[in-house]
Protein backbone atom coordinates (compact mmCIF):
# COMPACT_ATOMS: atom_id res chain seq x y z
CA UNK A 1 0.00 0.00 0.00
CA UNK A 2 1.40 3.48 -0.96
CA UNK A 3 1.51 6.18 1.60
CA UNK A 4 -0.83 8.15 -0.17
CA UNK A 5 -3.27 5.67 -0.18
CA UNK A 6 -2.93 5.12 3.44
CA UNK A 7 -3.13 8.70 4.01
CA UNK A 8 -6.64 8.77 1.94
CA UNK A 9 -7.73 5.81 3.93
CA UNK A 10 -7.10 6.82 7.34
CA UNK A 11 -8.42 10.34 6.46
CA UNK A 12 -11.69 8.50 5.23
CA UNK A 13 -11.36 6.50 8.73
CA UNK A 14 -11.30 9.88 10.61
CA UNK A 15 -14.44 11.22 9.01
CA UNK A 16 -16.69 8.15 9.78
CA UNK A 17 -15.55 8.44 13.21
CA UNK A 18 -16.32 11.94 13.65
CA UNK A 19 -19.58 11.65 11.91
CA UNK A 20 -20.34 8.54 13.95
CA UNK A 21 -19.42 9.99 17.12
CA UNK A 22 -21.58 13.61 16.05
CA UNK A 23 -24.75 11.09 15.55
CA UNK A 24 -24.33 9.47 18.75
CA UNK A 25 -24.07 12.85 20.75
CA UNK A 26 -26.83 14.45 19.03
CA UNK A 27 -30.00 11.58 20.00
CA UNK A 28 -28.54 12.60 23.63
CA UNK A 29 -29.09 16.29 23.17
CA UNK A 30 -32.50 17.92 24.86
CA UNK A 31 -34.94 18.88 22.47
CA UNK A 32 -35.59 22.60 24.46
CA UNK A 33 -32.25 24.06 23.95
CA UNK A 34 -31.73 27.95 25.16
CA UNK A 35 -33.84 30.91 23.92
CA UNK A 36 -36.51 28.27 23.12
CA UNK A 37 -40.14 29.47 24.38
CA UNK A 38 -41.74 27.83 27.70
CA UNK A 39 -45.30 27.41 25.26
CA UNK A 40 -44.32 27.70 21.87
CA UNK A 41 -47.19 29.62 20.11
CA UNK A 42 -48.60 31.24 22.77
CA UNK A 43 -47.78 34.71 21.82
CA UNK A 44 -50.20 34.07 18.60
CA UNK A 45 -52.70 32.56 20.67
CA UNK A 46 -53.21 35.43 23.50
CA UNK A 47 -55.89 37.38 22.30
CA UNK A 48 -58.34 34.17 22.03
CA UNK A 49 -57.46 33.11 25.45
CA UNK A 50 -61.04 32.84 27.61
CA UNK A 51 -59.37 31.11 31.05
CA UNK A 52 -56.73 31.36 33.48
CA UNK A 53 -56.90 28.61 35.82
CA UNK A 54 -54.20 28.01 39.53
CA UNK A 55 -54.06 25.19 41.65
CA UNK A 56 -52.19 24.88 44.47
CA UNK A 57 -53.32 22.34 47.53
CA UNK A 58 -56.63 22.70 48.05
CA UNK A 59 -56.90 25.96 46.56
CA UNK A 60 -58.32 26.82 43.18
CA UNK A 61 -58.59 29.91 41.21
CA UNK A 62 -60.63 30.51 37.95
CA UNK A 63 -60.42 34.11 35.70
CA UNK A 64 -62.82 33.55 32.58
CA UNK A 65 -64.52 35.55 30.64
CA UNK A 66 -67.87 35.86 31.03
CA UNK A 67 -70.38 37.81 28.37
CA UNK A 68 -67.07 39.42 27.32
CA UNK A 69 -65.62 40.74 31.01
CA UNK A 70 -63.06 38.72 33.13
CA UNK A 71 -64.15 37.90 36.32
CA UNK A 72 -63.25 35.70 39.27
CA UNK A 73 -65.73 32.57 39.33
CA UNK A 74 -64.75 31.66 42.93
CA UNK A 75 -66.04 35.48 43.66
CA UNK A 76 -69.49 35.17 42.39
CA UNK A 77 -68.15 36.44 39.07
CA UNK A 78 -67.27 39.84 40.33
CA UNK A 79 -65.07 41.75 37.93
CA UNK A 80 -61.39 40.34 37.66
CA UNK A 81 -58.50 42.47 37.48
CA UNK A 82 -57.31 42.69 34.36
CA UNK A 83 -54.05 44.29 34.65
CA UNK A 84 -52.96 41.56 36.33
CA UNK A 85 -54.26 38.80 34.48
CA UNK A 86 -51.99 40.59 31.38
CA UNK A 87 -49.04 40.67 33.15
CA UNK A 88 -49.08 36.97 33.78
CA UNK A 89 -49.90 36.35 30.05
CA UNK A 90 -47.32 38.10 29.37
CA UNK A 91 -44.96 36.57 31.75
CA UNK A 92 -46.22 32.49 30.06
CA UNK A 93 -45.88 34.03 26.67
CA UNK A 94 -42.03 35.78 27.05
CA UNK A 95 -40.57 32.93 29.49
CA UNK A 96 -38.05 31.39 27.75
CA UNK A 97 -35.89 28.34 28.60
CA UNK A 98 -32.38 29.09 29.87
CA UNK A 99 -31.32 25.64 30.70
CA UNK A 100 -32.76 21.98 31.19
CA UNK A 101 -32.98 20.42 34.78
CA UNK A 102 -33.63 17.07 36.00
CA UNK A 103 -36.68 14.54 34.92
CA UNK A 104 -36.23 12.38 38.05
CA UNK A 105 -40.01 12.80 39.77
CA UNK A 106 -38.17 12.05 43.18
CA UNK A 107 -36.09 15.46 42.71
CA UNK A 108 -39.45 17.36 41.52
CA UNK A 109 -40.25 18.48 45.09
CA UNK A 110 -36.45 19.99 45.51
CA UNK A 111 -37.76 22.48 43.31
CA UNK A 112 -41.23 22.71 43.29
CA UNK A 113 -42.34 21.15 39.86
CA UNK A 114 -43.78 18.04 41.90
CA UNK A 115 -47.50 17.56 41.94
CA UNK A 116 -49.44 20.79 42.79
CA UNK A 117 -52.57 19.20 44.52
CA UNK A 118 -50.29 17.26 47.20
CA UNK A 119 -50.34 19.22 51.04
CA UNK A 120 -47.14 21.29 51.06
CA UNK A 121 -46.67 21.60 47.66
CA UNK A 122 -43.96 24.60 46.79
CA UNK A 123 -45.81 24.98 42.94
CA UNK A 124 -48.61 25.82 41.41
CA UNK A 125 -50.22 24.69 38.23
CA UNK A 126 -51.41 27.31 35.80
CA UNK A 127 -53.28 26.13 33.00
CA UNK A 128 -54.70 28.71 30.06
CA UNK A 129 -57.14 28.05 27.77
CA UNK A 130 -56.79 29.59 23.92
CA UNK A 131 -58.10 29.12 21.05
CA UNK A 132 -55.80 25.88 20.22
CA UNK A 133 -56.47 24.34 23.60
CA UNK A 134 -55.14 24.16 27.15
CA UNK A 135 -51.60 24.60 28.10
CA UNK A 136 -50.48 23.79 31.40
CA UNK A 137 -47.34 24.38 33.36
CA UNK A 138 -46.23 24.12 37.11
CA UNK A 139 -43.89 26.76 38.01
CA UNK A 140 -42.16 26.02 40.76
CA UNK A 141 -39.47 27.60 43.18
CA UNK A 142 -37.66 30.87 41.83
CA UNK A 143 -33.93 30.89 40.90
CA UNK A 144 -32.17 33.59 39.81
CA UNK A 145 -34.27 35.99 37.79
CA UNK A 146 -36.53 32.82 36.60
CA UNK A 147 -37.98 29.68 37.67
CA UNK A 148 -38.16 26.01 37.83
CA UNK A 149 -40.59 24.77 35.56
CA UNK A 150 -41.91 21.96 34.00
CA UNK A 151 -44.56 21.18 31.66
CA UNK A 152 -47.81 19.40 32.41
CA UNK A 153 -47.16 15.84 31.46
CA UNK A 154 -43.06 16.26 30.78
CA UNK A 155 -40.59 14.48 32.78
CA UNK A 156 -38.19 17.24 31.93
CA UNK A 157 -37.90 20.28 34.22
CA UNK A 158 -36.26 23.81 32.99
CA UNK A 159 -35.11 27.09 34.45
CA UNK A 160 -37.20 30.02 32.62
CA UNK A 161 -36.40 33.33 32.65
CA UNK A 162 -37.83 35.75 33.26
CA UNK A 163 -39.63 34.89 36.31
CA UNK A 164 -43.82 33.92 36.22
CA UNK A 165 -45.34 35.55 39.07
CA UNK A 166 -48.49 35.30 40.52
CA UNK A 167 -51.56 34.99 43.05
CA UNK A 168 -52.96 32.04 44.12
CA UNK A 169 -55.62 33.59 46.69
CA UNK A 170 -58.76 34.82 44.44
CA UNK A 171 -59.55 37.37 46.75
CA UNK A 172 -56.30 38.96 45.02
CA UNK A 173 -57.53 38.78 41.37
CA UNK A 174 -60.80 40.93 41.83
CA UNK A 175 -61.29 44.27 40.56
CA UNK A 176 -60.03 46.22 43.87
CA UNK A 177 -61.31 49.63 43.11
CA UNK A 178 -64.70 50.93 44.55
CA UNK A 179 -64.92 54.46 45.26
CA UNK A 180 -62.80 57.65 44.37
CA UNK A 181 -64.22 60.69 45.46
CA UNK A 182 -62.20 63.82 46.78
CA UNK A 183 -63.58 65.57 50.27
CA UNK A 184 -64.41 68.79 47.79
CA UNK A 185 -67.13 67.00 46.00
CA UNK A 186 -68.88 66.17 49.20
CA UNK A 187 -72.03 68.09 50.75
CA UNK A 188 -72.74 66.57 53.49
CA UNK A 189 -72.10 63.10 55.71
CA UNK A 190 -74.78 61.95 57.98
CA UNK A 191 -73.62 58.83 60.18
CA UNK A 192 -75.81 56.65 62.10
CA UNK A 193 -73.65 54.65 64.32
CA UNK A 194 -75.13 51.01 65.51
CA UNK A 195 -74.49 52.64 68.91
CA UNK A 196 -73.80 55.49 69.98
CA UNK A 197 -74.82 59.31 69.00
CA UNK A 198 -76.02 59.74 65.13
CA UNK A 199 -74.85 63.22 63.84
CA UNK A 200 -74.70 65.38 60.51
CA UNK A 201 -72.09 67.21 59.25
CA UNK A 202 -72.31 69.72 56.27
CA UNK A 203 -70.92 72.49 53.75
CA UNK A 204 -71.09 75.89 55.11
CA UNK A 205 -69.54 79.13 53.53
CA UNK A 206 -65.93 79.96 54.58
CA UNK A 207 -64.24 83.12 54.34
CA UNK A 208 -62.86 82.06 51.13
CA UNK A 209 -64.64 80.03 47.86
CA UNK A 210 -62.49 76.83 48.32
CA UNK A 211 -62.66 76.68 51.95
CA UNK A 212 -63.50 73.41 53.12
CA UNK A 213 -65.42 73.99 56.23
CA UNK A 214 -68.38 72.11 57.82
CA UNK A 215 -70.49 72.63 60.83
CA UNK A 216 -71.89 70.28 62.90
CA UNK A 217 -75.27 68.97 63.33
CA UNK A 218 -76.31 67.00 66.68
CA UNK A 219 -74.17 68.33 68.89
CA UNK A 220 -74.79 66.29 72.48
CA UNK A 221 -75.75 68.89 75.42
CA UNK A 222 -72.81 70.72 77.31
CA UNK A 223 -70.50 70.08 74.15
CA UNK A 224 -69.07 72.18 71.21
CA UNK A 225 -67.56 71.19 68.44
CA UNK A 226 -64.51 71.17 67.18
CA UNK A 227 -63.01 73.70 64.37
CA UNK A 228 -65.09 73.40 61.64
CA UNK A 229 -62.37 72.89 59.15
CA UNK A 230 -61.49 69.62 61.21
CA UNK A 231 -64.73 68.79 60.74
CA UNK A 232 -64.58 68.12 57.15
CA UNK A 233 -64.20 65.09 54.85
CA UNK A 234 -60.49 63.88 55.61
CA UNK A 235 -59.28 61.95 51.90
CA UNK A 236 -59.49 58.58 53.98
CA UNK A 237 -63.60 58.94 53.60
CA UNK A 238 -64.06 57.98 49.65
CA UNK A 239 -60.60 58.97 47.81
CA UNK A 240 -59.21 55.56 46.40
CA UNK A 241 -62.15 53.31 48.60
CA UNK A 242 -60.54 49.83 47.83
CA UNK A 243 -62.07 46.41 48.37
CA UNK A 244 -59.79 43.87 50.29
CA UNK A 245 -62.65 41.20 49.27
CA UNK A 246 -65.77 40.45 48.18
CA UNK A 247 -68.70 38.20 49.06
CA UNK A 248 -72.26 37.61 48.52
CA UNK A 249 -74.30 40.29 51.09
CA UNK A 250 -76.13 37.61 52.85
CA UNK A 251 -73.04 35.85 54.05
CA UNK A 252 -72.33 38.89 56.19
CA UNK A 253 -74.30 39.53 59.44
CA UNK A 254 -75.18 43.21 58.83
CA UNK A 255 -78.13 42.84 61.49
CA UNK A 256 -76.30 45.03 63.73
CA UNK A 257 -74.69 47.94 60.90
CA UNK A 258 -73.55 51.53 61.38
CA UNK A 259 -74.68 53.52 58.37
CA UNK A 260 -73.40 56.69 56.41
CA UNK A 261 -74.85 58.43 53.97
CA UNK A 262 -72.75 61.03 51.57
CA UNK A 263 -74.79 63.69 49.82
CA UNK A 264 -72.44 64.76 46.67
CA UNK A 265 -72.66 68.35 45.31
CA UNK A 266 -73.64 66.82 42.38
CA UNK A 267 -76.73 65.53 43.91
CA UNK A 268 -75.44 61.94 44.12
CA UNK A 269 -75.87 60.00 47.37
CA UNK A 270 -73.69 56.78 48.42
CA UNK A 271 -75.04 54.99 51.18
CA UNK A 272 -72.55 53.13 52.59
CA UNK A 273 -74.01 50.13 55.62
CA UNK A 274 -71.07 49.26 57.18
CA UNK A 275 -70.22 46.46 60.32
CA UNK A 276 -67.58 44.39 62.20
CA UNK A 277 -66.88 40.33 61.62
CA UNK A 278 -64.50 39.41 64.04
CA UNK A 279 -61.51 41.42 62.86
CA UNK A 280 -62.98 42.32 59.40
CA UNK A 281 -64.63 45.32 58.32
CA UNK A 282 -67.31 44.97 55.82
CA UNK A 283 -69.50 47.41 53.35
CA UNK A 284 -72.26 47.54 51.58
CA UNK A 285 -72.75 50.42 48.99
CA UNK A 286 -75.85 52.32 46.83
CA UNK A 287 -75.55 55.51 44.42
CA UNK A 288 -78.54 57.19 43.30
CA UNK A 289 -76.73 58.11 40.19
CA UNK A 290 -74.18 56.03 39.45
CA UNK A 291 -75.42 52.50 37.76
CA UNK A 292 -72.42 50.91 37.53
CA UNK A 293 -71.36 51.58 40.84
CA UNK A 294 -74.97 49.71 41.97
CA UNK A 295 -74.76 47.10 39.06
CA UNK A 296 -71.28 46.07 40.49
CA UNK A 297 -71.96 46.57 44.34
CA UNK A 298 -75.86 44.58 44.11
CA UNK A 299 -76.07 42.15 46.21
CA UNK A 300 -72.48 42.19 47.24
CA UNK A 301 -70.49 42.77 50.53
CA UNK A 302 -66.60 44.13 50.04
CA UNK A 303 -64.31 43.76 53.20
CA UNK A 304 -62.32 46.60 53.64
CA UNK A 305 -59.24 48.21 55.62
CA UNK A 306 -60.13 48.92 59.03
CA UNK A 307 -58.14 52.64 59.30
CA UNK A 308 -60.74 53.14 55.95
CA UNK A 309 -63.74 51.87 57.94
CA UNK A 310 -62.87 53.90 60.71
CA UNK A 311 -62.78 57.28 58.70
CA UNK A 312 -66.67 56.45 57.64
CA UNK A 313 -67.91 55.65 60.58
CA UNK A 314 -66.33 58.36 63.17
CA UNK A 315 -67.84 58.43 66.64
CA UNK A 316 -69.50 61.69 67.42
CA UNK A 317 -66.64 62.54 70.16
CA UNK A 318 -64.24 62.67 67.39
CA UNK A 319 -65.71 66.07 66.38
CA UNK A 320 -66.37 67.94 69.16
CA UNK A 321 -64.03 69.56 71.82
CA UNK A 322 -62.15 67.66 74.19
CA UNK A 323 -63.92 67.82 78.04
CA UNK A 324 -62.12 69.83 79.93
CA UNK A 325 -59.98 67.66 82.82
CA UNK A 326 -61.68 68.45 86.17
CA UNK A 327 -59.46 70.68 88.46
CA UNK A 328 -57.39 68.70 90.92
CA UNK A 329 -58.70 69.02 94.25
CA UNK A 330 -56.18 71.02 96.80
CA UNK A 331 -54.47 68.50 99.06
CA UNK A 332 -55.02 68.85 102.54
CA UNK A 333 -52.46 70.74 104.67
CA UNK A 334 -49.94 68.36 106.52
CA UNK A 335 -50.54 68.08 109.74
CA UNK A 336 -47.83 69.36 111.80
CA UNK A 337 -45.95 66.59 114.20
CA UNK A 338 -45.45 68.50 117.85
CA UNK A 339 -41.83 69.31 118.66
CA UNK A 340 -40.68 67.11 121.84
CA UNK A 341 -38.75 69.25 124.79
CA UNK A 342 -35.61 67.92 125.34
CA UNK A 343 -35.44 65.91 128.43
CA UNK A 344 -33.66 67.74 131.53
């Protein structure tokens, strides 16, 4: 054999080893490799999606659409926020896989991508539904600026970035806001406490056109009241009014309620029937001339910050001069001890 011919030959050799070795290699290589999306597709599919459904333990949540609006089903189907539910679309649709992890179910619960439903469980399932089907994916702990992940039905786990985050509590997906009226726009407040004094305040003219200043109505016997522009409105009484929850009305026992009723300058009035469960505060609220405030408060009961509860409802004693301390009574003189002669 010449040596050019074993030179062709072994070159030949080399190739169908490399080749052979490139073959073997690649059946071992993950399909997902980086940059790839979490749910391929979904970007195209977001504007048909019509439900966004968590599970975690025994906890379930469920934002669907319902005659076109998003609401939360496990809250009657009161309005959903929708800001929210975007920003975890957007979060499923723009994860992308940095890096593959393991597909051994006994290491799942090391980083939360083991079964949601299970007590404990660090995860939560999310599952949308589009307009080509369901996807479903449990995101697990957070690493880095990502996650673990893994897909419903995959052995395979991932790290996505950037990170999906979320709510699991439904009382966290409604519609929050209620009520945002400025202390200028009110007339008068009339408060009828469950116990206690009932009492009225209202506009009066101040020494300038913008003054805010209020007198008081039902003042108890032997009192005043207190300066009348500290007995106005304070921007805790209706400015940014924001429900902590909501549930049907005839859950809550409102057989023993404090009442409030705004007159606006506009002629509107909110009624707002307001008690105590334990340590929650709940409301019930009517407008005269505002539908959808009625439409979306019927039948309804929204919990709400105490500090926010206590602006409404403000005892009478709040608004009138402090009693004056009774005078300390003089001591009586010490009596003074006898001197003792010395003894002669």
């Amino acid at each position: 054999m010449s040596k050019r011919r074993f030179v062709v030959l072994l070159f030949a050799a080399l190739l169908a080893i490399s080749g052979a070795l490139y073959l073997s290699t690649q059946r071992y290589l993950p399909h997902d490799s980086r940059g790839v999306a979490l749910i391929p597709a979904f970007a195209a599919e977001m504007n048909t999606v019509s439900a966004v459904k968590v599970r975690k333990g025994a906890s379930s949540l469920n934002v669907h659409k319902v005659a076109g609006r998003w609401t939360v089903a496990e809250r009657g189907d009161y309005p959903a926020d929708v800001a929210k539910l975007r920003k975890l679309l957007l979060a499923l649709s723009d994860a992308q896989i940095m890096e593959e992890k393991t597909s051994n179910p006994a290491s799942y619960p090391l980083i939360g991508v083991d079964d949601p439903s299970k007590p404990g469980a660090a995860g939560a399932e999310i599952t949308v539904v589009a307009g080509d089907g369901e996807h479903s994916v449990i995101v697990g702990k957070p690493i880095g600026a990502g996650n673990f992940v893994r897909r419903e039905g995959d052995s395979k786990s991932y790290i996505v970035e950037p990170a999906i985050s979320f709510e699991t509590e439904p009382r966290t997906w409604i519609d929050s806001r209620l009520i945002d009226i400025a202390p200028a726009a009110i007339q008068s407040l009339e408060v009828r406490p469950a116990t206690g004094t009932p009492y009225t305040t209202r506009r009066v003219p101040g020494d300038k056109p913008d003054d805010n200043v209020f007198a008081l109505e039902g003042v108890p016997a032997g009192r005043k009241p207190a300066d009348p522009h500290s007995l106005a409105p304070s921007s805790n009484l209706l400015g940014g009014l924001a429900a902590e929850d909501v549930s049907p009305a005839g859950d809550i026992d409102f057989s023993k309620s404090s009442q409030a009723i705004v007159t606006l300058t506009d002629g509107n009035v909110v009624t707002l029937t307001g008690t105590a469960a334990g340590d929650k505060r709940w409301l019930q609220i009517a407008a005269t001339k505002d539908p959808d405030l009625s439409a979306k408060a019927q039948g309804r009961a929204f919990e709400i910050a105490s500090y926010r509860y206590d602006a409404i409802f403000r005892p009478v004693d709040q608004l009138l001069v402090p009693k004056e301390a009774p005078a300390a009574k003089n001591p009586a003189p010490a009596t003074k001890k006898p001197q003792l002669s010395p003894a002669p």
